[in-house]
Protein backbone atom coordinates (compact mmCIF):
# COMPACT_ATOMS: atom_id res chain seq x y z
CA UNK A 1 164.02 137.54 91.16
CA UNK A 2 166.75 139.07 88.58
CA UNK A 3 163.91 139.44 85.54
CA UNK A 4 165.76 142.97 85.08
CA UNK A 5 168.89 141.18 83.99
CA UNK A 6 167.23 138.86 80.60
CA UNK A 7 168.83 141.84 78.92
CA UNK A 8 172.25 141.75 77.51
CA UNK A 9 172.90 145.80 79.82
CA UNK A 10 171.60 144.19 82.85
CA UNK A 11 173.27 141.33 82.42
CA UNK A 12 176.23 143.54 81.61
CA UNK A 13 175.63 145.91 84.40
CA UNK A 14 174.87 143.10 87.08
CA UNK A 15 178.09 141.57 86.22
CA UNK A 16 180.21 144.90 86.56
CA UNK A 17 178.07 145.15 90.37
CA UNK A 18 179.20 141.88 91.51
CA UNK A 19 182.26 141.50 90.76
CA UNK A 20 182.91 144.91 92.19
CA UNK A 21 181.27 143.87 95.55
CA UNK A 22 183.34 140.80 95.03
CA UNK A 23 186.03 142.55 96.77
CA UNK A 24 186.32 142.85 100.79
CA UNK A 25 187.31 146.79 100.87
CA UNK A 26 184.48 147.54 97.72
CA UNK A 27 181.70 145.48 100.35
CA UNK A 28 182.76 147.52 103.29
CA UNK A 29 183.00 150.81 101.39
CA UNK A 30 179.44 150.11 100.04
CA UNK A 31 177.82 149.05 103.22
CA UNK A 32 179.28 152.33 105.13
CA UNK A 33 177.76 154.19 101.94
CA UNK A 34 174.17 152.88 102.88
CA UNK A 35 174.31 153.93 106.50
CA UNK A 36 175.81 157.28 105.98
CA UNK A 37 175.19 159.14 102.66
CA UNK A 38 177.60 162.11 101.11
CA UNK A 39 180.69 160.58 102.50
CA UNK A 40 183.70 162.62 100.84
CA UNK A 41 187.16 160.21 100.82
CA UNK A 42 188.81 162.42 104.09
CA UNK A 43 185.49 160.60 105.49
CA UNK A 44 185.66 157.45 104.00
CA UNK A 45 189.18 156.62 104.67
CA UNK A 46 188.92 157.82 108.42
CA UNK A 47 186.09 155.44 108.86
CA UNK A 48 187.62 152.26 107.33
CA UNK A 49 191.28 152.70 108.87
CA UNK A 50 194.65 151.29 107.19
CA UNK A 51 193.89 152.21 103.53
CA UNK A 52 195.86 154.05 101.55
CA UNK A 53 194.25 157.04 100.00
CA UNK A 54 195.13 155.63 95.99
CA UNK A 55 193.73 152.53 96.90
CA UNK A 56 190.47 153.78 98.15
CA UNK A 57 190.34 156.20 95.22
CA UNK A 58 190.71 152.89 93.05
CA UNK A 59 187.66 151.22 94.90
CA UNK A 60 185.24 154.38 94.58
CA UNK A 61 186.24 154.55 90.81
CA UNK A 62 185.17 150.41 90.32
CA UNK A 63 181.89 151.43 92.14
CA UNK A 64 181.31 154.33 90.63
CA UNK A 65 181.89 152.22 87.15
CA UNK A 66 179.45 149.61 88.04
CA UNK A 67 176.87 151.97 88.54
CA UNK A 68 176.84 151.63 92.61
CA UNK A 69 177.43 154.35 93.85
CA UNK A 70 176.66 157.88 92.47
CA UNK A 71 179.04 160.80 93.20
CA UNK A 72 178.51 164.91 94.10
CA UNK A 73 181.44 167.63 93.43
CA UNK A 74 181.04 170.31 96.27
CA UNK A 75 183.78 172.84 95.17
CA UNK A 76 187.23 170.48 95.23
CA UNK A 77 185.34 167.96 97.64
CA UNK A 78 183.83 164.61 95.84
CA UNK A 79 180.75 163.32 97.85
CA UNK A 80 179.57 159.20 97.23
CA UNK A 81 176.31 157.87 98.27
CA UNK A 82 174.68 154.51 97.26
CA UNK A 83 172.91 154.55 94.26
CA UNK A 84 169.75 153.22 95.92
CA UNK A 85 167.88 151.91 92.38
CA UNK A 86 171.04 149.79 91.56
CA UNK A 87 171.48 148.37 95.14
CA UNK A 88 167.69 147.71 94.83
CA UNK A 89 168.02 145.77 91.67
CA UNK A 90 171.08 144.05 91.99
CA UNK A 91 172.31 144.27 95.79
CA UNK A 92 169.31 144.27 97.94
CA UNK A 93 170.64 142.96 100.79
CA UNK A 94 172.96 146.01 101.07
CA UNK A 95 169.67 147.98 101.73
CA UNK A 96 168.89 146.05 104.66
């Protein structure tokens, strides 16, 4: 199932993905991110309620790092969408 990982950067980079998911707010913010794409923060933070704007900037950064999700500057606007080929490999069921 994980062949893609033998190698020490998957291995690495499915690490980094799991431990980021590892964290309530990161799984919510990523499952969101599959149904709705181009989600700026405003967005984001209006859809998951009580979370403070630094702390959700925090979450997008550690699934940003991890290679999760993938990230579009529109003017001073930030857009995030699901990286779908790093869900695919290493978070499937997020793609469900």
């Amino acid at each position: 199932m994980l062949e893609h990982v033998t190698d020490q950067a998957g291995l690495k980079q499915a690490v980094k993905v799991y431990k980021a998911l590892g964290e309530p707010t990161r799984l919510k913010i990523a499952l969101l991110l599959t149904e709705e794409r181009n989600l700026c923060c405003t967005d984001i933070k209006s859809k998951l309620e009580s979370i403070a704007g630094s702390t959700l900037s925090h979450h997008l950064k550690q699934l940003t790092d991890c290679g999760l999700l993938e990230q579009r500057k529109d003017g001073t606007y930030v857009f995030f969408s699901v990286n779908r080929e790093v869900a695919r490999k290493y978070a499937p069921y997020l793609l469900d």
